[in-house]
C-alpha atoms as a PDB file:
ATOM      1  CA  UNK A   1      19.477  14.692  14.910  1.00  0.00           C
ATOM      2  CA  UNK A   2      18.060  13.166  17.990  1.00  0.00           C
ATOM      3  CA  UNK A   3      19.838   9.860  19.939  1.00  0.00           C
ATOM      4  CA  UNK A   4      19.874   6.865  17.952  1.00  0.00           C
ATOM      5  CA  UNK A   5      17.656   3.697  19.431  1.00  0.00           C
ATOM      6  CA  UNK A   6      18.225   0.138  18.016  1.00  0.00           C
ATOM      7  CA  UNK A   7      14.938  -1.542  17.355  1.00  0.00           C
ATOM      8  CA  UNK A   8      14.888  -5.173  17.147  1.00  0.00           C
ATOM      9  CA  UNK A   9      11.855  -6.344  14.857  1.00  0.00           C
ATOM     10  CA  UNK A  10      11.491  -9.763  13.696  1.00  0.00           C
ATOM     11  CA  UNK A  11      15.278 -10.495  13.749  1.00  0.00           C
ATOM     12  CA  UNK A  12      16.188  -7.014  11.602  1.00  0.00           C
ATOM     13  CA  UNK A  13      18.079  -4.867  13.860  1.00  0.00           C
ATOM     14  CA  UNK A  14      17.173  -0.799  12.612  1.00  0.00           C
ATOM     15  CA  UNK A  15      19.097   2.227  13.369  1.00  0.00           C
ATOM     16  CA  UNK A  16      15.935   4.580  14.240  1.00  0.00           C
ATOM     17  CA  UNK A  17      16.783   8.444  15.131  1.00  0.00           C
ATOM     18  CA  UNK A  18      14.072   9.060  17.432  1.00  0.00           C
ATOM     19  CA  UNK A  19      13.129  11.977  15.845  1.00  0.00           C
ATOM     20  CA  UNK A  20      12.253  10.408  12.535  1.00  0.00           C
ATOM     21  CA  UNK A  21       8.571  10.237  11.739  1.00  0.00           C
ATOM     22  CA  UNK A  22       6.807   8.243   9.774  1.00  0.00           C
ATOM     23  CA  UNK A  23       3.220   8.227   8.898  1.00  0.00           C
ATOM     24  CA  UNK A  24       0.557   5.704   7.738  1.00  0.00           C
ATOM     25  CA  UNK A  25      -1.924   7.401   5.357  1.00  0.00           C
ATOM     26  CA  UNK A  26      -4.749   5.354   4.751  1.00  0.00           C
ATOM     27  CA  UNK A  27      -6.735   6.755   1.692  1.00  0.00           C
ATOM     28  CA  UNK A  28     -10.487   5.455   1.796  1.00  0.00           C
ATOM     29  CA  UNK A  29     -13.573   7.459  -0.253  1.00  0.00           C
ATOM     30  CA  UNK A  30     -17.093   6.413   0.265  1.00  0.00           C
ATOM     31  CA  UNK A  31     -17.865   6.264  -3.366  1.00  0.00           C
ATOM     32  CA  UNK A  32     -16.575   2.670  -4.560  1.00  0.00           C
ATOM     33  CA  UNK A  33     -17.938   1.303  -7.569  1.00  0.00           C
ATOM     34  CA  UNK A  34     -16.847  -2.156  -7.657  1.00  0.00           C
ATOM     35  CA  UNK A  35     -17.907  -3.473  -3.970  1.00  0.00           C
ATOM     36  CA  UNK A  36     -20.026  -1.018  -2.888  1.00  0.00           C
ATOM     37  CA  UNK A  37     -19.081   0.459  -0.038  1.00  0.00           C
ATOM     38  CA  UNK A  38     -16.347  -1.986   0.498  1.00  0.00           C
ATOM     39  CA  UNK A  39     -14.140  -0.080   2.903  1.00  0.00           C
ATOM     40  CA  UNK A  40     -15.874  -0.280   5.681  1.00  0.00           C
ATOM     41  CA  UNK A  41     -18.054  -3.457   4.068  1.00  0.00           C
ATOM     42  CA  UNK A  42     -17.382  -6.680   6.937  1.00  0.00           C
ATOM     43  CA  UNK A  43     -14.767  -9.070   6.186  1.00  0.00           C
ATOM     44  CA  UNK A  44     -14.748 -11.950   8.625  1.00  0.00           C
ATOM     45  CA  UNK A  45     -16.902 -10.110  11.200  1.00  0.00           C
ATOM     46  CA  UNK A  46     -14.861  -6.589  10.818  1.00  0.00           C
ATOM     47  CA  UNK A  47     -14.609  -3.397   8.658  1.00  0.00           C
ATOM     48  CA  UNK A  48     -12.734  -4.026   5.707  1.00  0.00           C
ATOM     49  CA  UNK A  49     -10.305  -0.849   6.381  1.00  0.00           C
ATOM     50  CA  UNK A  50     -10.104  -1.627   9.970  1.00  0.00           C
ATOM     51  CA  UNK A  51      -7.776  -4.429   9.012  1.00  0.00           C
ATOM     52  CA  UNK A  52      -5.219  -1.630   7.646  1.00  0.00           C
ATOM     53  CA  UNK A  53      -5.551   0.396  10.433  1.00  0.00           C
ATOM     54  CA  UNK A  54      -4.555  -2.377  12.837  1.00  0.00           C
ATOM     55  CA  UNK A  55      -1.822  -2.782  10.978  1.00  0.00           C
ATOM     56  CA  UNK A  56      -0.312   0.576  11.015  1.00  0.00           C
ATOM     57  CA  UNK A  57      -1.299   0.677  15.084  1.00  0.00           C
ATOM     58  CA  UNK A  58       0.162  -2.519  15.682  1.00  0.00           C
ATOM     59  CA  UNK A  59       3.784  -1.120  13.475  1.00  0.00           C
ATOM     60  CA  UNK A  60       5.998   0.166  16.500  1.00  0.00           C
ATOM     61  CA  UNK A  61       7.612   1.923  13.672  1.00  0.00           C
ATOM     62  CA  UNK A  62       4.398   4.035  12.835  1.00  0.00           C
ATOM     63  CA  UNK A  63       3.997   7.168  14.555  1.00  0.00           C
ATOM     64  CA  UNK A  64       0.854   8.254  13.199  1.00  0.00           C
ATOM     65  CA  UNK A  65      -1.897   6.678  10.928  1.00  0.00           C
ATOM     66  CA  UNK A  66      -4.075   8.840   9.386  1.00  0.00           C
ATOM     67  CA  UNK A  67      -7.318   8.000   7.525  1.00  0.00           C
ATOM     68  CA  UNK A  68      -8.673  10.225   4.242  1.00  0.00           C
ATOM     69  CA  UNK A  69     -11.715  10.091   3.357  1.00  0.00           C
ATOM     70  CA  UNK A  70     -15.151  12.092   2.795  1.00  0.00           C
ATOM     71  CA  UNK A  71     -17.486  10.006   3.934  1.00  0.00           C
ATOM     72  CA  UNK A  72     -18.698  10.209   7.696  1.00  0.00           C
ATOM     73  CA  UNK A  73     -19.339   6.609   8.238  1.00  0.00           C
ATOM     74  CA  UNK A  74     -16.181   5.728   7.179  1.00  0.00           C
ATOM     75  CA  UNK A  75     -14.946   8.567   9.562  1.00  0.00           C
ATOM     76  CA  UNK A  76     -16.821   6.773  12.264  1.00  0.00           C
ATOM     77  CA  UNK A  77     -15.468   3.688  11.768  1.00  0.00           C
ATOM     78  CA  UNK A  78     -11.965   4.889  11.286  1.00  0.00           C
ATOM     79  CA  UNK A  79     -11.822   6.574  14.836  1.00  0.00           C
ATOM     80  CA  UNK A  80     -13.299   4.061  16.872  1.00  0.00           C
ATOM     81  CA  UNK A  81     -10.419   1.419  15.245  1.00  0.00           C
ATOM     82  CA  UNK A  82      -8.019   4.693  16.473  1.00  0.00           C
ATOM     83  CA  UNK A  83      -6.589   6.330  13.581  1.00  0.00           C
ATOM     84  CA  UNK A  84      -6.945   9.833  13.245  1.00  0.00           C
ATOM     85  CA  UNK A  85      -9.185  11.521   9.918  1.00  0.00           C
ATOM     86  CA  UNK A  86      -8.096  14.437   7.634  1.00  0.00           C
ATOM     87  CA  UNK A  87     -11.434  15.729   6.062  1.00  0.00           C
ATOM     88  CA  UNK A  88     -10.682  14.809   2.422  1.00  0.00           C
ATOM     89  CA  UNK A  89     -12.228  17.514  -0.111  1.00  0.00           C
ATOM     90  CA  UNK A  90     -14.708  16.588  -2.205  1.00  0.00           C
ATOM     91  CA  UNK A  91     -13.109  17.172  -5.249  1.00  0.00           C
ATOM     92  CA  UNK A  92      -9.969  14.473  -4.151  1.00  0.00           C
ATOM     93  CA  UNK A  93     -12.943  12.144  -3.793  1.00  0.00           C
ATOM     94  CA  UNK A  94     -13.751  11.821  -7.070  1.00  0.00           C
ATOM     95  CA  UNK A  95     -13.232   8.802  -9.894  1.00  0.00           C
ATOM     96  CA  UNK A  96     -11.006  10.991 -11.469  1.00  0.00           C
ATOM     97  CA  UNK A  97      -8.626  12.235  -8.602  1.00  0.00           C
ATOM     98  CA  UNK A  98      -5.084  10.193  -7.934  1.00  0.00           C
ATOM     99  CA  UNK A  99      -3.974   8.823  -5.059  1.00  0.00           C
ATOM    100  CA  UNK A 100      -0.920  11.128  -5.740  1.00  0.00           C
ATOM    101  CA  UNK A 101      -3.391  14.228  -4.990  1.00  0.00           C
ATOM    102  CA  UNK A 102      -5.384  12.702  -1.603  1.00  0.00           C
ATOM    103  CA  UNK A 103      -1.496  12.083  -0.095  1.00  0.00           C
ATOM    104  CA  UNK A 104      -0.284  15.600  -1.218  1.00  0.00           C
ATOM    105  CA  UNK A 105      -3.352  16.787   0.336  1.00  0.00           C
ATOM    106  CA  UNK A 106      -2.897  15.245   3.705  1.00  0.00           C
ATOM    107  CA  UNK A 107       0.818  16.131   3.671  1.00  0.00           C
ATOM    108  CA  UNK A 108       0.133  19.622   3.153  1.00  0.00           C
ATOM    109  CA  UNK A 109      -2.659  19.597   5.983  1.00  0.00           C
ATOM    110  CA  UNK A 110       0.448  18.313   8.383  1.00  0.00           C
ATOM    111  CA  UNK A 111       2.365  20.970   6.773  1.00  0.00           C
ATOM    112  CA  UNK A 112      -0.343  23.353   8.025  1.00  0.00           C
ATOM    113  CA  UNK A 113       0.219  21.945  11.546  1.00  0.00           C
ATOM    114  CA  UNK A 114       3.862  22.357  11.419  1.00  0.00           C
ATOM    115  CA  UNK A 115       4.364  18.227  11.964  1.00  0.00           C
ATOM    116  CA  UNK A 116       5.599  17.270   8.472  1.00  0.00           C
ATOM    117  CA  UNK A 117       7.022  13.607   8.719  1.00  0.00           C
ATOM    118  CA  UNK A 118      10.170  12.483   7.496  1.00  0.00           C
ATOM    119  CA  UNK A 119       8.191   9.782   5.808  1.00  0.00           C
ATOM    120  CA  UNK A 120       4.757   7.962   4.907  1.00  0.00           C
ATOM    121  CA  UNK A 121       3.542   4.842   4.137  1.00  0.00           C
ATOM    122  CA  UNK A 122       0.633   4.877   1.683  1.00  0.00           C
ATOM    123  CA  UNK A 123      -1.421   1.558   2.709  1.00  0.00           C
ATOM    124  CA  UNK A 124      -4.226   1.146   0.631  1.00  0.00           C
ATOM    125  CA  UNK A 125      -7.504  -0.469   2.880  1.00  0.00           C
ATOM    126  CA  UNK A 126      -8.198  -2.951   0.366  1.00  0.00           C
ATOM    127  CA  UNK A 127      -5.165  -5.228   1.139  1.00  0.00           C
ATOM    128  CA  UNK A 128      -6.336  -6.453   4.102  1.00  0.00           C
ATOM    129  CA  UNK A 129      -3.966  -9.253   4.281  1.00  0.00           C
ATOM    130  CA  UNK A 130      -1.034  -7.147   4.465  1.00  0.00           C
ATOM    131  CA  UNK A 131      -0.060  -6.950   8.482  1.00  0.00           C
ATOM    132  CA  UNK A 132       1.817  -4.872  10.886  1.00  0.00           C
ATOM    133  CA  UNK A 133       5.103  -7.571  10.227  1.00  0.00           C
ATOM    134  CA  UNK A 134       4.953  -6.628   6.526  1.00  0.00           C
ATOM    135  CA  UNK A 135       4.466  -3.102   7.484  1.00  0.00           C
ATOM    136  CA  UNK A 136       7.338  -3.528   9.972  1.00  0.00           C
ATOM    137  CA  UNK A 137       9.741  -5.158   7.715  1.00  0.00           C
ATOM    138  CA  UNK A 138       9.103  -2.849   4.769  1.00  0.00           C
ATOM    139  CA  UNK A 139      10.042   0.039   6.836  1.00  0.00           C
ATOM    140  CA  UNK A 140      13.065  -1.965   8.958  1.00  0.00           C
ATOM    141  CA  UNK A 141      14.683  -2.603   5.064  1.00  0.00           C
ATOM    142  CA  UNK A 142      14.007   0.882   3.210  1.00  0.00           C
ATOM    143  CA  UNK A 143      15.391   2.852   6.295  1.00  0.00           C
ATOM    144  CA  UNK A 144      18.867  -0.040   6.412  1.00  0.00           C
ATOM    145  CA  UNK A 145      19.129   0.629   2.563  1.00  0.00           C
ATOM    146  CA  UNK A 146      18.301   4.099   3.227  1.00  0.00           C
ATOM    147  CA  UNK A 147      15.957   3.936   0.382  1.00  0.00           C
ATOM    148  CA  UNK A 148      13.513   7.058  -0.228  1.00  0.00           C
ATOM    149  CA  UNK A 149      10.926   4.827  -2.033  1.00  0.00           C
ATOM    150  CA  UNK A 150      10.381   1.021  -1.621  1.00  0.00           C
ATOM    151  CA  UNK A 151       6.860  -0.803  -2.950  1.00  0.00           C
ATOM    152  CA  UNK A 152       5.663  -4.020  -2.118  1.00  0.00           C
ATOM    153  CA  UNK A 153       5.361  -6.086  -5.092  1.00  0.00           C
ATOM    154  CA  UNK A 154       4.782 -10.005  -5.712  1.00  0.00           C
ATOM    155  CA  UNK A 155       5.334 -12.332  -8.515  1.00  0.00           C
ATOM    156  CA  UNK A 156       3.262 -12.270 -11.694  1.00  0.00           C
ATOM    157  CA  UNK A 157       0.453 -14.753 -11.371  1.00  0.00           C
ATOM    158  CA  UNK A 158       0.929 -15.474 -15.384  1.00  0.00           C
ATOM    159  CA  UNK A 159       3.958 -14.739 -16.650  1.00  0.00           C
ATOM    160  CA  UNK A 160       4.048 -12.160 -19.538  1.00  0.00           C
ATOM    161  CA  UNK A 161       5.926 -13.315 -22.095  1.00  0.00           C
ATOM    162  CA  UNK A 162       3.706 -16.416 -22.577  1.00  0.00           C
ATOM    163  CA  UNK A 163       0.935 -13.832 -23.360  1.00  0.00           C
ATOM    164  CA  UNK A 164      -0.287 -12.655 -26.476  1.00  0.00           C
ATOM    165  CA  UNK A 165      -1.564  -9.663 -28.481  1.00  0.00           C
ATOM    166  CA  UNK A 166      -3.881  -9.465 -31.132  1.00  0.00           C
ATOM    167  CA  UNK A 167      -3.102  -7.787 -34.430  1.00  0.00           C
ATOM    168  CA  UNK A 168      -5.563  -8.177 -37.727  1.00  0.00           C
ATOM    169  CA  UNK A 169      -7.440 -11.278 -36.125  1.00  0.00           C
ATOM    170  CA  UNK A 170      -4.363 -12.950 -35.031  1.00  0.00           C
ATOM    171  CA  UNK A 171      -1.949 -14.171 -32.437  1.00  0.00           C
ATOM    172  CA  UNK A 172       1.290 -12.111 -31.749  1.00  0.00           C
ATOM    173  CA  UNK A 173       3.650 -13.330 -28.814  1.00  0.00           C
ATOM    174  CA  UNK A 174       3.857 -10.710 -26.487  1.00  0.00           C
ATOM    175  CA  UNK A 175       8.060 -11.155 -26.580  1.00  0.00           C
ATOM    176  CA  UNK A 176       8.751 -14.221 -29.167  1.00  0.00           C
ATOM    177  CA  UNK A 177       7.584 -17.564 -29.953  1.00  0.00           C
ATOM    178  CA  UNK A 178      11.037 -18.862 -27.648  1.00  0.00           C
ATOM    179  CA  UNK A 179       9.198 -17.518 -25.055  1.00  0.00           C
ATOM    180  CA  UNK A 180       6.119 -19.465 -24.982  1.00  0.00           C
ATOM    181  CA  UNK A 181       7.753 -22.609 -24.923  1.00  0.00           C
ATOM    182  CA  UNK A 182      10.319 -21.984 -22.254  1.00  0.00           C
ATOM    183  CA  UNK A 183      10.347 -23.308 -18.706  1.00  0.00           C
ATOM    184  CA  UNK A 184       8.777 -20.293 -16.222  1.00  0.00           C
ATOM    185  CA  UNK A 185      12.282 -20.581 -14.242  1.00  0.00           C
ATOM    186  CA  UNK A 186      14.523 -19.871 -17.938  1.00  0.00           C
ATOM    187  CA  UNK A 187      12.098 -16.497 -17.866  1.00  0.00           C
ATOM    188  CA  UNK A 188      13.146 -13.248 -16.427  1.00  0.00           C
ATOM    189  CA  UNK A 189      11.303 -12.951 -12.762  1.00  0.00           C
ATOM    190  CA  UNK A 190       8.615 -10.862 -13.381  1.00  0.00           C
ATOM    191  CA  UNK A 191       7.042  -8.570 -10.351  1.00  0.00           C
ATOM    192  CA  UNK A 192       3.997  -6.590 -10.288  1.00  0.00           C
ATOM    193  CA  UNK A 193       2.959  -3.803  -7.722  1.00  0.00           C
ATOM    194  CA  UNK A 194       0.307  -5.409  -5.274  1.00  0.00           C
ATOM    195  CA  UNK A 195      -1.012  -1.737  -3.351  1.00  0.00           C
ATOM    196  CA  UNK A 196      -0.608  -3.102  -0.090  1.00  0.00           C
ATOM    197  CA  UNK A 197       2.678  -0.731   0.408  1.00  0.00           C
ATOM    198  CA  UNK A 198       3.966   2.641  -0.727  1.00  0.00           C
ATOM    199  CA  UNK A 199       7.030   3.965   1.637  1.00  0.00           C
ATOM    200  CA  UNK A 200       8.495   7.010   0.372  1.00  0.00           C
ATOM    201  CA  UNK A 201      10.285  10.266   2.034  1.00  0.00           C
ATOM    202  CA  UNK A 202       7.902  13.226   2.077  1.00  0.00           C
ATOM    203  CA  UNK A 203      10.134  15.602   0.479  1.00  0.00           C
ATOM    204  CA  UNK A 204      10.848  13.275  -2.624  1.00  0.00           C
ATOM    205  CA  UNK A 205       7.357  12.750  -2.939  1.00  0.00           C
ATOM    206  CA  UNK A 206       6.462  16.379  -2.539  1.00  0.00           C
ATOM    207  CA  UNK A 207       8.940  17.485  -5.389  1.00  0.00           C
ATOM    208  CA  UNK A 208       8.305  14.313  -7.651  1.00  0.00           C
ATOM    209  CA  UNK A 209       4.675  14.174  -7.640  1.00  0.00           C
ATOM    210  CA  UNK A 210       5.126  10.584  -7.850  1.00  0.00           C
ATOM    211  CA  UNK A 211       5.280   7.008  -5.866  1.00  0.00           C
ATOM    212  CA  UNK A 212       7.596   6.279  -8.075  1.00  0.00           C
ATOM    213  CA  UNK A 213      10.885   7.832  -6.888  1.00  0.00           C
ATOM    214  CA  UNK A 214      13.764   6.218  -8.182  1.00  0.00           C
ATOM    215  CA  UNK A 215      15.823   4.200  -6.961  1.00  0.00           C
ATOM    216  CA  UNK A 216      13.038   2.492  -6.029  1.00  0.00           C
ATOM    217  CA  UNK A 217      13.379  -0.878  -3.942  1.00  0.00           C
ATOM    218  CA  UNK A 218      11.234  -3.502  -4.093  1.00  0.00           C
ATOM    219  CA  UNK A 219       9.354  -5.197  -1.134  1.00  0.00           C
ATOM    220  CA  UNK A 220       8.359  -8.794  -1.769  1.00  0.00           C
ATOM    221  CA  UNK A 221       5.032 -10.415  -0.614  1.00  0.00           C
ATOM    222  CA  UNK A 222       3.228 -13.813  -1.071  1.00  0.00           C
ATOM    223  CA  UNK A 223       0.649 -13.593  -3.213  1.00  0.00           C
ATOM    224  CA  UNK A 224      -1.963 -15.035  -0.855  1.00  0.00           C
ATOM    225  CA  UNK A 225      -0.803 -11.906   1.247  1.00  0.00           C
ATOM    226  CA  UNK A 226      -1.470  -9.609  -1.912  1.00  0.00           C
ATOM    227  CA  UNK A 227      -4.615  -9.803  -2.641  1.00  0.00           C
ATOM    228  CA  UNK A 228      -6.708  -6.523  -3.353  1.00  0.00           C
ATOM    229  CA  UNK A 229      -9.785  -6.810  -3.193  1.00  0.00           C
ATOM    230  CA  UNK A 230     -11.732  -5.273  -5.751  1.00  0.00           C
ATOM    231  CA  UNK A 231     -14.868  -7.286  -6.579  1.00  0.00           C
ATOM    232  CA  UNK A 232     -16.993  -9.762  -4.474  1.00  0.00           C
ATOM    233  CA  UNK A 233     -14.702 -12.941  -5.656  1.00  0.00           C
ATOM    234  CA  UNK A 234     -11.964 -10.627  -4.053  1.00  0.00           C
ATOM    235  CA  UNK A 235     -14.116 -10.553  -1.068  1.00  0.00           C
ATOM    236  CA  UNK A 236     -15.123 -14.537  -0.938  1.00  0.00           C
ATOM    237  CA  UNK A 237     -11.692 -15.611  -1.481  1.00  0.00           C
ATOM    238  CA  UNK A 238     -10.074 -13.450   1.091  1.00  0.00           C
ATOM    239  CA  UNK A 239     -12.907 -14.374   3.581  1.00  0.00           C
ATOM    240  CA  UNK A 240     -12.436 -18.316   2.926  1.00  0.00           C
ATOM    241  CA  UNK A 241      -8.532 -17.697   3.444  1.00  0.00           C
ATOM    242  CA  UNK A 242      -9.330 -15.947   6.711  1.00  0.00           C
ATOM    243  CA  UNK A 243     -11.777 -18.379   8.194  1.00  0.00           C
ATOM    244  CA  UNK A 244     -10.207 -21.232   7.000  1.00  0.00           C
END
């Protein structure tokens, strides 16, 4: 292992060999159904996935960040905002293919090169909120914890055990009937993934086949900072919080 550099980084104080590698691998196909074309669609005056890309860039932290995608426009775009593109196959750029198979893919094409990274950080370009301090932070924790997975969550907008199902035309609580009536801070705090953040060692994610890589720590965001966009409210609202 290389000499040890301390990194100070929005008052966290890292350990960082500086050997260690990590990656940003930005995942971003042409062929979105919901917002057409939405990746490289303008938000507030600039490509959606440019936003990400920043991000990473900005990250002193990041060594790399690496765009995959199909689709040469998006290619275009992606290398003037100066990340570098892995040619995603077509076949990874389907409805049906994972975001497990488009990383594996790019790891294995830096495999090919000989320049495997210690880790990545999946960032997903429809979080365009999500900034080069979250991406900072999120890295700054996982490698003081010396976690091998971390994910950026935030709090459930409605909490689940007020919810219902519906069985034979009627109302089932989704825990018990206690539960509806119960003050949100009695309730278990309940998190959900938001896709801005995926930070996981290479090698663990090579042999799990999985994000999910226990123990797995959670990163927390604001849920103004969470939002994915995946329709044109998604769009709208994340434009009027921008321009505000």
């Amino acid at each position: 292992m290389g000499d040890f550099k301390t990194k100070t980084i929005s008052g966290h104080h890292s350990k960082i060999d500086d050997n260690l590698e990590i990656v940003a691998i930005i995942p971003a196909r042409g062929g979105s159904k919901g917002v057409p074309r939405k990746n490289i669609r303008l938000l507030a005056g600039n490509p959606l996935i440019t936003y990400t890309i920043n991000a990473a860039l900005k990250s002193p932290l990041i060594s790399r960040c690496i765009v995959s995608t199909e689709d040469e426009e998006i290619k275009k775009v992606s290398l003037a905002a100066g990340a570098e593109v892995i040619d995603r196959p077509y076949e990874f750029a389907t409805d049906l293919a994972s975001s497990e198979d488009v990383v594996r893919h790019v790891l294995e094409q830096l495999m090919i090169e000989g320049n495997l990274p210690n880790y990545f950080m999946l960032l997903q370009p429809t979080s365009p909120m999500r900034t080069e301090k979250h991406v900072t932070e999120c890295i700054n924790m996982s490698l003081n914890r010396n976690s091998s997975c971390t994910i950026s969550v935030t709090e459930m907008e409605h909490h689940p055990f007020k919810c219902f199902y519906a069985k034979e035309g009627t109302l089932i609580p989704f825990l018990n009937k206690e539960s509806l009536s119960k003050p949100r801070q009695q309730l278990a705090r309940i998190l959900r993934q938001n896709g801005a953040m995926y930070f996981l060692d290479c090698n663990q994610f090579l042999d799990k086949k999985s994000f999910f890589v226990e123990p797995v720590l959670p990163y927390f965001m604001d849920q103004s900072d969470s939002i994915d966009i995946d329709s044109e409210q998604d769009f709208l609202f994340c434009e009027f919080l921008m321009t505000r």
